[in-house]
C-alpha atoms as a PDB file:
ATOM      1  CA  UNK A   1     145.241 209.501 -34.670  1.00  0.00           C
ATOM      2  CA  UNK A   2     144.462 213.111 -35.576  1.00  0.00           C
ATOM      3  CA  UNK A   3     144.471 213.774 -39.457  1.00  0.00           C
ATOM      4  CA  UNK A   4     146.949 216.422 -40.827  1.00  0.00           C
ATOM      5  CA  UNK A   5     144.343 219.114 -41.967  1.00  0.00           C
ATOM      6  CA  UNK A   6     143.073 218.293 -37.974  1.00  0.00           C
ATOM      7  CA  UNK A   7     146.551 219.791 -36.368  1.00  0.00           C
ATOM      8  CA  UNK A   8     147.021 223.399 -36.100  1.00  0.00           C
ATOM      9  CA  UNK A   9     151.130 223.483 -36.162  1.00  0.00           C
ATOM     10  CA  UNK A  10     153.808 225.545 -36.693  1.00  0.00           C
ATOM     11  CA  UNK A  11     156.409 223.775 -38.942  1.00  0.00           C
ATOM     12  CA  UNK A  12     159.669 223.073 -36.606  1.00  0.00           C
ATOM     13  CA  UNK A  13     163.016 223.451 -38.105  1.00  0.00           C
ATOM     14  CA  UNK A  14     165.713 221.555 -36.210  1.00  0.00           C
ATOM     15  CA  UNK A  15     168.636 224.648 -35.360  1.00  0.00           C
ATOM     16  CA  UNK A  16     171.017 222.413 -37.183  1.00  0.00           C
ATOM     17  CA  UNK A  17     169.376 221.944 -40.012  1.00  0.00           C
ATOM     18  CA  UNK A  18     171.207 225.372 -40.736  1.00  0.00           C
ATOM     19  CA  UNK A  19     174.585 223.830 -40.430  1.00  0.00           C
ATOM     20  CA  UNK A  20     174.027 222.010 -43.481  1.00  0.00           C
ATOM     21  CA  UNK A  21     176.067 223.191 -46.400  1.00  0.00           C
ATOM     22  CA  UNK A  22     174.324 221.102 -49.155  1.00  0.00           C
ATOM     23  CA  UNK A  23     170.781 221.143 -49.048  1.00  0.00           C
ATOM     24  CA  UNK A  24     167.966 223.343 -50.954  1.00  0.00           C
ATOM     25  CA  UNK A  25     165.314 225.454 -48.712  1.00  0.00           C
ATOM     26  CA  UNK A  26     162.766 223.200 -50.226  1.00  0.00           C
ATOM     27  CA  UNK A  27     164.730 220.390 -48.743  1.00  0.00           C
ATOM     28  CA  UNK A  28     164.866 222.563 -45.182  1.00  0.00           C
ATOM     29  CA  UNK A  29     160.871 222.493 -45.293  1.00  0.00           C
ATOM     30  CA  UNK A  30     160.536 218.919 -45.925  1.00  0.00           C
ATOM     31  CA  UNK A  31     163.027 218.263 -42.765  1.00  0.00           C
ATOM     32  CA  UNK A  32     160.998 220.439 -40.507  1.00  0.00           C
ATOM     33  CA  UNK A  33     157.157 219.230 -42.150  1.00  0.00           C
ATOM     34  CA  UNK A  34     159.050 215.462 -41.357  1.00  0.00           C
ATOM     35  CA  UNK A  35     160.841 216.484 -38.075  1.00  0.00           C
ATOM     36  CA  UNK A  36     156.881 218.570 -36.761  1.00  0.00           C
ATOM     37  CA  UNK A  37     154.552 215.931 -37.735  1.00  0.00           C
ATOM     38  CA  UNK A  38     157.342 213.001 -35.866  1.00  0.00           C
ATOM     39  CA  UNK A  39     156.965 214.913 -32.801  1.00  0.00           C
ATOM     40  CA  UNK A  40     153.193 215.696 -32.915  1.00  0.00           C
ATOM     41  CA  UNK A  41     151.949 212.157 -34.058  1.00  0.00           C
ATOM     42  CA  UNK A  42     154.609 210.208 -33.434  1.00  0.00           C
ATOM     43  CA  UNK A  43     155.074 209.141 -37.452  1.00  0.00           C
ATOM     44  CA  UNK A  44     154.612 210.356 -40.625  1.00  0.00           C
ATOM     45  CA  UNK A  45     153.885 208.174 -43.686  1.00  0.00           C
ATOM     46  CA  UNK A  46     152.793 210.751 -46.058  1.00  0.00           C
ATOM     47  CA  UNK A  47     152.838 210.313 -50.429  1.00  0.00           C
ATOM     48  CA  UNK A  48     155.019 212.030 -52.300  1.00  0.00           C
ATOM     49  CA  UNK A  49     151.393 213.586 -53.673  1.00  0.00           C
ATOM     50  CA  UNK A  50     150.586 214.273 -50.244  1.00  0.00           C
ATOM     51  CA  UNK A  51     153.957 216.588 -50.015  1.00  0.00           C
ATOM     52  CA  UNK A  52     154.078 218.227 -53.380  1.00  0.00           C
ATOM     53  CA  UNK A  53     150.270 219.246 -52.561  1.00  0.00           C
ATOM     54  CA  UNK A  54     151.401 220.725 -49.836  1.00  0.00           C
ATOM     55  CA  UNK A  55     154.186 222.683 -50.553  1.00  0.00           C
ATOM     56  CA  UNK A  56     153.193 223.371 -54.710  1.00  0.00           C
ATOM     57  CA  UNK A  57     155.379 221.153 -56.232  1.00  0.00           C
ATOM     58  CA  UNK A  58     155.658 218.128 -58.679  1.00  0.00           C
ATOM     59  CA  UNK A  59     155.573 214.905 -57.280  1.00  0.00           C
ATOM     60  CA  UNK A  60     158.792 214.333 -59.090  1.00  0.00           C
ATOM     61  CA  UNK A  61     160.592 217.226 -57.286  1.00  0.00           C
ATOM     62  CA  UNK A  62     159.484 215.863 -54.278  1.00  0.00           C
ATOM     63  CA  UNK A  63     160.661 212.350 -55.205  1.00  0.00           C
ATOM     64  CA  UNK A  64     164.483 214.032 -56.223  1.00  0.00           C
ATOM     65  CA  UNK A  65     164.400 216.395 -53.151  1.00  0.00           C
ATOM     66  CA  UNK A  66     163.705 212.728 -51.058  1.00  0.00           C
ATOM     67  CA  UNK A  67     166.104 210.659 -52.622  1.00  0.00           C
ATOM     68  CA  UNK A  68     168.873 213.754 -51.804  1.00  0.00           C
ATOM     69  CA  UNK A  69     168.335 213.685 -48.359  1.00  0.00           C
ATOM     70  CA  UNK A  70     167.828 209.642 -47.956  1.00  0.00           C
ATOM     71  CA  UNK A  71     171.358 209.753 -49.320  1.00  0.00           C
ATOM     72  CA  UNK A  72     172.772 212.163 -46.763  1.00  0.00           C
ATOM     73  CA  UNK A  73     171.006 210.093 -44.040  1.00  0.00           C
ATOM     74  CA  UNK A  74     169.004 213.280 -43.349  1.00  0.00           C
ATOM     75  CA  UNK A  75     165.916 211.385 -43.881  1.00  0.00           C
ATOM     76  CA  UNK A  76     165.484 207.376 -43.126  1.00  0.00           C
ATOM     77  CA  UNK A  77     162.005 205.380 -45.156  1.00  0.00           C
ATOM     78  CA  UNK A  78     161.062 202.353 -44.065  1.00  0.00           C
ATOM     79  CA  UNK A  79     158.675 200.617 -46.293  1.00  0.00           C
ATOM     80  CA  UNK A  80     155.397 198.358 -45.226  1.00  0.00           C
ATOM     81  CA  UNK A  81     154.255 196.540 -47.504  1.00  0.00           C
ATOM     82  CA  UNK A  82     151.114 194.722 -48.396  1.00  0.00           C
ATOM     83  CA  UNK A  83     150.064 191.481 -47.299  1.00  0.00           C
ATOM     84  CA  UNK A  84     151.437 188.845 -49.625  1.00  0.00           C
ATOM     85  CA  UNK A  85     152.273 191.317 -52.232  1.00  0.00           C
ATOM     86  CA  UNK A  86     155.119 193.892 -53.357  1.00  0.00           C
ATOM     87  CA  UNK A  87     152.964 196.811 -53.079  1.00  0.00           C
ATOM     88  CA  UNK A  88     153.880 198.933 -50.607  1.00  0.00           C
ATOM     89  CA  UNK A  89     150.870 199.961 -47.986  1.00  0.00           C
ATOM     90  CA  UNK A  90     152.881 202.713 -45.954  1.00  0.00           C
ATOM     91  CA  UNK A  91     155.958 204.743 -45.935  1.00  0.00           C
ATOM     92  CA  UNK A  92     157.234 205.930 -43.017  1.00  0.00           C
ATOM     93  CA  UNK A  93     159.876 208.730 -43.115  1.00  0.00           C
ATOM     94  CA  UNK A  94     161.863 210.178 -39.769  1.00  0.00           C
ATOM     95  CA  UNK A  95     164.363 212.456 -40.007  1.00  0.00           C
ATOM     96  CA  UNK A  96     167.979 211.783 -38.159  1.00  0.00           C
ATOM     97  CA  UNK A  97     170.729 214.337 -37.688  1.00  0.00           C
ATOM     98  CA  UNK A  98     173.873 213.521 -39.551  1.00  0.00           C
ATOM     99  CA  UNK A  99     177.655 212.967 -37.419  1.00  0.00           C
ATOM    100  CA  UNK A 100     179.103 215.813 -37.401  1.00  0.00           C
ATOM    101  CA  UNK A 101     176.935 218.906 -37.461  1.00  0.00           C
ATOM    102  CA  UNK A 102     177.518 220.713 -34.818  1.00  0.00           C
ATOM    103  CA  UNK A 103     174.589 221.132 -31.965  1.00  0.00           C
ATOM    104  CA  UNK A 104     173.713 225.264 -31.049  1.00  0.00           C
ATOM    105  CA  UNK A 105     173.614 225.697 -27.235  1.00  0.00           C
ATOM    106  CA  UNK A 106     170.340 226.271 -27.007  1.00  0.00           C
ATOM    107  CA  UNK A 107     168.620 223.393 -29.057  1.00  0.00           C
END
């Protein structure tokens, strides 16, 4: 599997993404890095270092701006953890389009 810094990509933005009312940009971003890296690897189970790196921000923002969309069902985690142990080993994150928001023609 190709590395991120491996992928030339242009971040991908679902269209109805912009039908939600009660999200930050920052949050928009993290949707379309999530939504891109799905559809070019077929998974992403990236740290929240690995994202705040990225875009410039604190780990904790990250964390809040994660937890925010987990609650809206935006975003989905599902944790693997360690063998024998509580420690998690991965986190995989996919994004899933909430009931309700309308789909543009086109997408």
């Amino acid at each position: 599997m190709e590395k991120e810094q491996d992928i030339k990509y242009f971040t991908q933005i679902p269209a109805w993404v912009d039908e939600i009312d009660n999200i930050s940009d920052f949050q928009a971003r993290l949707i379309g890095y999530i939504y891109t890296f799905e559809n070019i690897t077929g998974t992403v189970f990236t740290s929240n270092q690995r994202l705040a790196k990225r875009f410039h921000k604190s780990s904790k923002t990250v964390q809040t701006a994660l937890s925010d969309l987990y609650n809206k069902g935006i975003v989905h985690s599902t944790l693997v953890y360690k063998e024998d142990s509580k420690l998690v080993d991965k986190r995989y994150l996919e994004v899933v389009k909430p009931t309700g928001i309308p789909t543009p023609e086109n997408e």
